[in-house]
Every structure is written in structure tokens, then in C-alpha cells.
Protein backbone atom coordinates (compact mmCIF):
# COMPACT_ATOMS: atom_id res chain seq x y z
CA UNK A 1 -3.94 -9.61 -5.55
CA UNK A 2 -4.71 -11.91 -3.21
CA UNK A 3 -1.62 -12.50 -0.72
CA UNK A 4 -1.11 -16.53 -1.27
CA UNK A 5 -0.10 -15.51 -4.83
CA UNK A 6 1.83 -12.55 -5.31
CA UNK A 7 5.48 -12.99 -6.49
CA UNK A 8 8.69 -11.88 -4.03
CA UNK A 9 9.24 -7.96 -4.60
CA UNK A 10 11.93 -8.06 -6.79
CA UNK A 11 9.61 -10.42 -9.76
CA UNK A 12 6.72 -8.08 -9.20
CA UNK A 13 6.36 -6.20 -12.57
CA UNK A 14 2.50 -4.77 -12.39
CA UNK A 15 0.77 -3.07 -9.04
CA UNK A 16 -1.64 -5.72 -9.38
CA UNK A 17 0.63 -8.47 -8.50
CA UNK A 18 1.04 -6.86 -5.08
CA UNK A 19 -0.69 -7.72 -2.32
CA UNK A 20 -3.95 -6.29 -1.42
CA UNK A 21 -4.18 -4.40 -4.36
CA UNK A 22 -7.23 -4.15 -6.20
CA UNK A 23 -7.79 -2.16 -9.88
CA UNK A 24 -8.66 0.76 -7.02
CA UNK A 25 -5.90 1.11 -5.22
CA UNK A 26 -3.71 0.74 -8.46
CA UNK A 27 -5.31 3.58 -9.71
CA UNK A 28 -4.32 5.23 -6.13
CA UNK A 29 -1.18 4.41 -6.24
CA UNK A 30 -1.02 5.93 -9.82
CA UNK A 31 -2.01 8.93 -8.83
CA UNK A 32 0.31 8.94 -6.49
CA UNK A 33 3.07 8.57 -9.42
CA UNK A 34 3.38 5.32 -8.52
CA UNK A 35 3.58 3.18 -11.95
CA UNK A 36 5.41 -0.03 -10.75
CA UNK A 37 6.02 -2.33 -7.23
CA UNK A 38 9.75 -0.68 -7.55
CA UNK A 39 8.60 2.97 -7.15
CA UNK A 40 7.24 2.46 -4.06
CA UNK A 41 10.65 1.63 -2.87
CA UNK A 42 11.25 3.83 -0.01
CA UNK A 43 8.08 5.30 0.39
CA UNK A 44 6.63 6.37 4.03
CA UNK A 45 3.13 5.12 3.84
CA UNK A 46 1.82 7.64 6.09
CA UNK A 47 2.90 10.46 3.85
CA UNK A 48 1.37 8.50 0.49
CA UNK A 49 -2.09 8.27 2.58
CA UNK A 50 -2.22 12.09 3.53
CA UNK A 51 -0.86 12.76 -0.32
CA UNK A 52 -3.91 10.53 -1.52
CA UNK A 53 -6.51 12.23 0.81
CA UNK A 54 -4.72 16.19 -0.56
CA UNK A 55 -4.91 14.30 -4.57
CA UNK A 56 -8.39 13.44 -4.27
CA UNK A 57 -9.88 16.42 -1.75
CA UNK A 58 -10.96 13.54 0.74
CA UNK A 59 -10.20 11.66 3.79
CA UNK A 60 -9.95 8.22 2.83
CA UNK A 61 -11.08 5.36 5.23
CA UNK A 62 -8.23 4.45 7.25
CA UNK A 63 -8.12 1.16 6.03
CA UNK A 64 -6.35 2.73 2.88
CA UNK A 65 -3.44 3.23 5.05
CA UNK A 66 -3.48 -0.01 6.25
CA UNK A 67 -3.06 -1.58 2.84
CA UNK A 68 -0.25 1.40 2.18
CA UNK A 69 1.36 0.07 5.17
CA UNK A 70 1.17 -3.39 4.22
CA UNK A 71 2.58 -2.62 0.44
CA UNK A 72 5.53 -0.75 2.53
CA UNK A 73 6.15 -4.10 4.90
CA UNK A 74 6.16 -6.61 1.89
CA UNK A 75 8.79 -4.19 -0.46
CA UNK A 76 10.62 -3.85 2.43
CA UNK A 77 10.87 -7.75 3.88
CA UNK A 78 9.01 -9.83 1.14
CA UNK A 79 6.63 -11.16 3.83
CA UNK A 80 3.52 -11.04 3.12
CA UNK A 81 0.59 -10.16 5.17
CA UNK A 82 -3.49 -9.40 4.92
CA UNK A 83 -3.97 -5.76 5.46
CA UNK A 84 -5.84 -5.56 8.27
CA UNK A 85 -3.01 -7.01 10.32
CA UNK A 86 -1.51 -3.67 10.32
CA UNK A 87 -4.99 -2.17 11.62
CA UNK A 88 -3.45 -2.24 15.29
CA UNK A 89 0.96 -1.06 13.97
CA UNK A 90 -1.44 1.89 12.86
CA UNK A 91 -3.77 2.30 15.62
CA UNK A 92 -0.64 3.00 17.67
CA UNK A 93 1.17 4.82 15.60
CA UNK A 94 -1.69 7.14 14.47
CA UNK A 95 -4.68 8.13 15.68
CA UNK A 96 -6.97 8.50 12.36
């Protein structure tokens, strides 16, 4: 969903009212076991994106984890913010 309309975490009912999500990375996350906003409650992002890549046999583009890290940040806080603003939180963190 696009960030200037997603509801604060706690209304969220469907992945698809979180932000940056797409019917992709819903299906991600599902693989992930990963059926509502809540369940990603507590969730290192890092960890979901090397689970992803070991679920589907792939690397994924890195941008995945930026969105991962982005879904983290907005449970977490309630702020929302475009994905690719975490492209640098993860340059630094981890070198992809």
C-alpha cells in the first residue's frame, strides 16, 4: 500500500494495508508464516530476508530487505516511511 494511506499498526488487519507492500511481498511474507501486520511483531528483518532467500532457493534483490526493514520500523514506531529510505540503515549495517 502506498505509505500516505496505510492505517496505524494496531488497525492494520490485512498485509496489504502495510506499507510498501504489494500482492508480492504479501505472498513473501506468507511464506514466511506471516498471515497478518501482528505476526510480524518482533521480527528481525534481516533474519526474514535470509529465511526468504533459503524458502525460495534465491538471493533476493536487496531492496527486499529494505521493505522488510521498513515493515519492522512502522510495527515498531507507527511512522511511516518509503522503503528506500532504509537503503543507506542497511548499507551500513550489511553489506549485501
Amino acid at each position: 500500500m502506498h505509505p500516505s494511506r496505510c492505517p496505524p499498526p494496531a488497525a492494520a488487519q490485512d498485509l496489504l494495508q502495510l506499507p510498501n507492500v504489494g500482492a508480492r511481498t504479501a505472498a513473501d511474507l506468507r511464506l514466511l508464516g506471516i498471515q497478518t501486520p501482528a505476526d510480524l511483531r518482533g521480527r528481525d528483518p534481516y533474519e526474514m530476508y535470509l529465511q526468504l532467500c533459503d524458502a525460495t532457493g534465491q538471493r533476493h534483490d536487496p531492496c527486499v530487505l529494505d521493505v522488510l526493514i521498513s515493515l519492522s520500523h512502522y510495527m515498531a514506531t507507527g511512522e511511516v516511511r518509503s522503503w528506500w529510505s532504509f537503503t543507506a540503515e542497511r548499507k551500513q549495517k550489511w553489506r549485501l
